[in-house]
Structure formats: structure tokens, C-alpha cells
Protein backbone atom coordinates (compact mmCIF):
# COMPACT_ATOMS: atom_id res chain seq x y z
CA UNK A 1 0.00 0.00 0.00
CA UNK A 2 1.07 3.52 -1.17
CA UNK A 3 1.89 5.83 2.02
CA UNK A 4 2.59 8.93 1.47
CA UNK A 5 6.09 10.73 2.08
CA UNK A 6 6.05 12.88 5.60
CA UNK A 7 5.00 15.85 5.95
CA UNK A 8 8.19 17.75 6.03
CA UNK A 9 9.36 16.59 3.16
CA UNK A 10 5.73 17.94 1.56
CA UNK A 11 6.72 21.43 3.05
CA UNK A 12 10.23 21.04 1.70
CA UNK A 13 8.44 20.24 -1.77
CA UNK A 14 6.12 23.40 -1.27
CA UNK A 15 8.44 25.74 -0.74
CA UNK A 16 11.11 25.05 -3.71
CA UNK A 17 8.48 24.70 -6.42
CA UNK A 18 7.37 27.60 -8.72
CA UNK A 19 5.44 26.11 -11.77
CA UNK A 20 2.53 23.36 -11.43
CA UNK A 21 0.88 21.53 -14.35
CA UNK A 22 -2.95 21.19 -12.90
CA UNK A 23 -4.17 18.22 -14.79
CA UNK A 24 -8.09 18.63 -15.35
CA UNK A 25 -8.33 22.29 -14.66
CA UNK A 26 -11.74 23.31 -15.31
CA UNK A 27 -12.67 26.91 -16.59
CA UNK A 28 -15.88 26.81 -14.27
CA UNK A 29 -15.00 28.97 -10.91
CA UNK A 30 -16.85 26.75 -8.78
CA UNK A 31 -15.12 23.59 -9.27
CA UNK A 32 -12.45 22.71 -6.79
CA UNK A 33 -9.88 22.59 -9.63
CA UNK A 34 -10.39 25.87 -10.40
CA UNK A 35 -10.51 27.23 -6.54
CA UNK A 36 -7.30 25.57 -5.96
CA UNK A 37 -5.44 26.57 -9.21
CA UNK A 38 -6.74 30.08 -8.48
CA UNK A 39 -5.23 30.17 -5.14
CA UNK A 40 -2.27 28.67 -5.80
CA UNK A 41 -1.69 31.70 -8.20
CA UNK A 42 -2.21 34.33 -5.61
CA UNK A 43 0.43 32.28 -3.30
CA UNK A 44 2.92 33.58 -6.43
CA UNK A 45 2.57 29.74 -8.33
CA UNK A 46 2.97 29.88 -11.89
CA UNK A 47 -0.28 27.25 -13.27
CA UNK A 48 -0.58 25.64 -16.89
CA UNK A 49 -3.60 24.25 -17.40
CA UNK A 50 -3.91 20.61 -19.00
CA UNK A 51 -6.92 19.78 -20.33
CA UNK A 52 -7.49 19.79 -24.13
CA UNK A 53 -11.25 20.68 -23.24
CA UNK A 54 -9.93 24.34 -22.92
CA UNK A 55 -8.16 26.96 -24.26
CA UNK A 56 -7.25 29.03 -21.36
CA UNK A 57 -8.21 28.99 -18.11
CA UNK A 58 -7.00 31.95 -14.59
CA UNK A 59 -4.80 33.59 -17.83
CA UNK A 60 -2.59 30.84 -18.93
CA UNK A 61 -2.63 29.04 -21.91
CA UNK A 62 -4.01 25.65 -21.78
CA UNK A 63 -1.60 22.44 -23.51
CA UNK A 64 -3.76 19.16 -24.47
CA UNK A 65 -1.84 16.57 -22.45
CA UNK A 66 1.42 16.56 -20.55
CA UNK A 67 3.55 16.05 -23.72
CA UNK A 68 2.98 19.81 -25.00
CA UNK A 69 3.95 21.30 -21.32
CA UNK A 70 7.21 22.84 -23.44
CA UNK A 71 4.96 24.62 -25.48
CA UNK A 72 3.97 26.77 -21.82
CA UNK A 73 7.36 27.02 -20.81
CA UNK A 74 8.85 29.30 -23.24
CA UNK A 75 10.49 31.48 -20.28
CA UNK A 76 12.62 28.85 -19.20
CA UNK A 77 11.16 27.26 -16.51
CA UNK A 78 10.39 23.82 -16.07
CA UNK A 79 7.31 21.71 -14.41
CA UNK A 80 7.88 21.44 -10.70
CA UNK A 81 4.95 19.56 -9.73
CA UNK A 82 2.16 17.56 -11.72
CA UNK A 83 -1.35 18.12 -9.43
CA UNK A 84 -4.22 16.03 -11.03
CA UNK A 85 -7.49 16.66 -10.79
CA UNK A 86 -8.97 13.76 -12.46
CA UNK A 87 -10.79 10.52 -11.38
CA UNK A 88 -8.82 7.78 -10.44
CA UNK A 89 -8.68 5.72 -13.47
CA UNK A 90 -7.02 8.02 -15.30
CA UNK A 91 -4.32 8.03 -12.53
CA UNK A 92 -2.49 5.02 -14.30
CA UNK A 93 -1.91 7.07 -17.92
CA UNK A 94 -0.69 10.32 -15.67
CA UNK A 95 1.68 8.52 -13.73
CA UNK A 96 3.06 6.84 -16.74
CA UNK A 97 3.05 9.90 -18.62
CA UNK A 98 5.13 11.78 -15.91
CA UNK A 99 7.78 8.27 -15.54
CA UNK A 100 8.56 9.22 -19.49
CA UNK A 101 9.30 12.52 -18.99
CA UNK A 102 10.32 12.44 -16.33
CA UNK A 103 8.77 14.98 -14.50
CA UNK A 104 9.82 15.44 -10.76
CA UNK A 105 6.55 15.30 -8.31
CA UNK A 106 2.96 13.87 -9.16
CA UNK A 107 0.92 15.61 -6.45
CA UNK A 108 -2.57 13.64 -6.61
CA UNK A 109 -5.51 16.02 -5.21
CA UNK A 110 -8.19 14.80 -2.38
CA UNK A 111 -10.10 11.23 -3.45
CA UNK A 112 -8.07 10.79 -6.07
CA UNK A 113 -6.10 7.52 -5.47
CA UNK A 114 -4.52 4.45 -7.43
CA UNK A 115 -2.26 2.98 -5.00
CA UNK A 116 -0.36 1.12 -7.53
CA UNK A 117 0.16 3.85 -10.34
CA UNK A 118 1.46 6.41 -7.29
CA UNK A 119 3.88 3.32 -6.14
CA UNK A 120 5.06 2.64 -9.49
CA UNK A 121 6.03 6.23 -9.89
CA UNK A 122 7.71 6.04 -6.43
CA UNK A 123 9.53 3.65 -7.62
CA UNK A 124 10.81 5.22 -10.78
CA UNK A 125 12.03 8.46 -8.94
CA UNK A 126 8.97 10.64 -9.17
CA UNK A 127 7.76 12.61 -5.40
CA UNK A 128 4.91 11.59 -5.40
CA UNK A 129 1.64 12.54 -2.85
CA UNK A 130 -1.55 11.05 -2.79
CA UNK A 131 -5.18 11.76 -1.78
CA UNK A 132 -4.13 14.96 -0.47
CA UNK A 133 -4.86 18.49 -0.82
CA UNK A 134 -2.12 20.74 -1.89
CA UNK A 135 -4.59 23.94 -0.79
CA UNK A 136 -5.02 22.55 2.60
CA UNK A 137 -1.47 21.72 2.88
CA UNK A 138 0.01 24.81 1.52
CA UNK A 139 -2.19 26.78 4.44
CA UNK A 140 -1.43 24.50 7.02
CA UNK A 141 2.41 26.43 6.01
CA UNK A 142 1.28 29.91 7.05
């Protein structure tokens, strides 16, 4: 069973990272997605939207899937955390996805959980969090 890594290490995470790919960000303000995405912004986090249902969503161009993140990034930055917002059986895909590019933290939001897809990309490097709120947690820092 998938446990996740303590809860310094989370706040060690949270305070190095500038730039997070929100997987599922919805353009509709009263979706958690969007709340969360919306606040992370204000904290001073740079968002990119991935969803190819949109085209831009809090003033950042959308990408389809996580292969066109360099198509955001044109400033030089790179993906510091991928936070999904999607239901659980797309987990499995994401995680993958992220292992081949190797992208350094999967962050997967409240209820969404696939024990063996967060494991797996445990085991290929990736920080990875599960079932957990990255709002909640980022307050709980003050």
C-alpha cells in the first residue's frame, strides 16, 4: 500500500516549487480545480492548465496533455509539480506519462487515489503525494 512521504518533506516540496501543471483544470470557478489553481496563483505559483477541453483557463494558456507542457514554458522554466485533478482511473496514464518525462513530483488532489500507479512512480524516482490536498497543505504552512 502507497503511504505517502512525511510531511516535512511535503513542506520542503512546497516551498522550492514555482510552476505546477494542474491536470483537469476546469474553466468553471466553482469547481475545486479551479478554486485551488486560483489560489495557488495568488500564493505567487505559476499554473498551466492541462486539459485539451480548454483553451485558457485563470490567464494561462491551456496544452492538451502533458507532452505539450514545453509549449507553456517558453520562459525557461520547467514543471515542478504535476497536481491532477482527475478521477482515479485516469491516474495510471498520468503517472506513466510523468515516468517518461520524467517529470519530478505527481501531487494527486483529495479522493483521487490508485495505489499502484502512485507506487510505481515512487519507484521510478517521481515525489509523489496522494489523496491529499495541496490547498489545505500549503495553508497548514502559514
Amino acid at each position: 500500500m502507497f503511504i505517502n512521504p512525511p510531511m516535512r518533506d511535503i513542506e520542503t516540496l512546497l516551498r522550492q516549487v514555482r510552476t505546477i501543471a494542474v491536470v483537469g483544470l476546469s474553466e468553471d470557478p466553482n469547481r475545486p480545480s479551479h478554486r485551488v489553481a486560483r489560489q495557488l496563483q495568488q500564493r505567487g505559483y505559476r499554473i498551466i492548465p492541462v486539459s485539451p477541453a480548454v483553451r485558457e483557463v485563470l490567464g494561462e494558456r491551456s496544452v492538451p496533455d502533458l507532452d505539450h507542457l514545453n509549449e507553456a514554458l517558453c520562459d525557461g522554466r520547467k514543471v515542478d509539480i504535476v497536481e491532477v485533478f482527475r478521477r482515479p482511473e485516469h491516474v495510471a496514464a498520468i503517472a506513466n506519462d510523468c515516468i517518461r518525462l520524467k517529470l519530478p513530483a505527481l501531487w494527486l488532489q483529495d479522493g483521487v487515489i490508485d495505489d499502484e500507479a502512485a507506487q510505481r512512480a515512487r519507484d521510478a524516482g517521481i515525489f509523489t503525494v496522494m489523496d491529499r490536498c495541496i490547498q489545505r497543505d500549503l495553508n497548514a504552512l502559514g
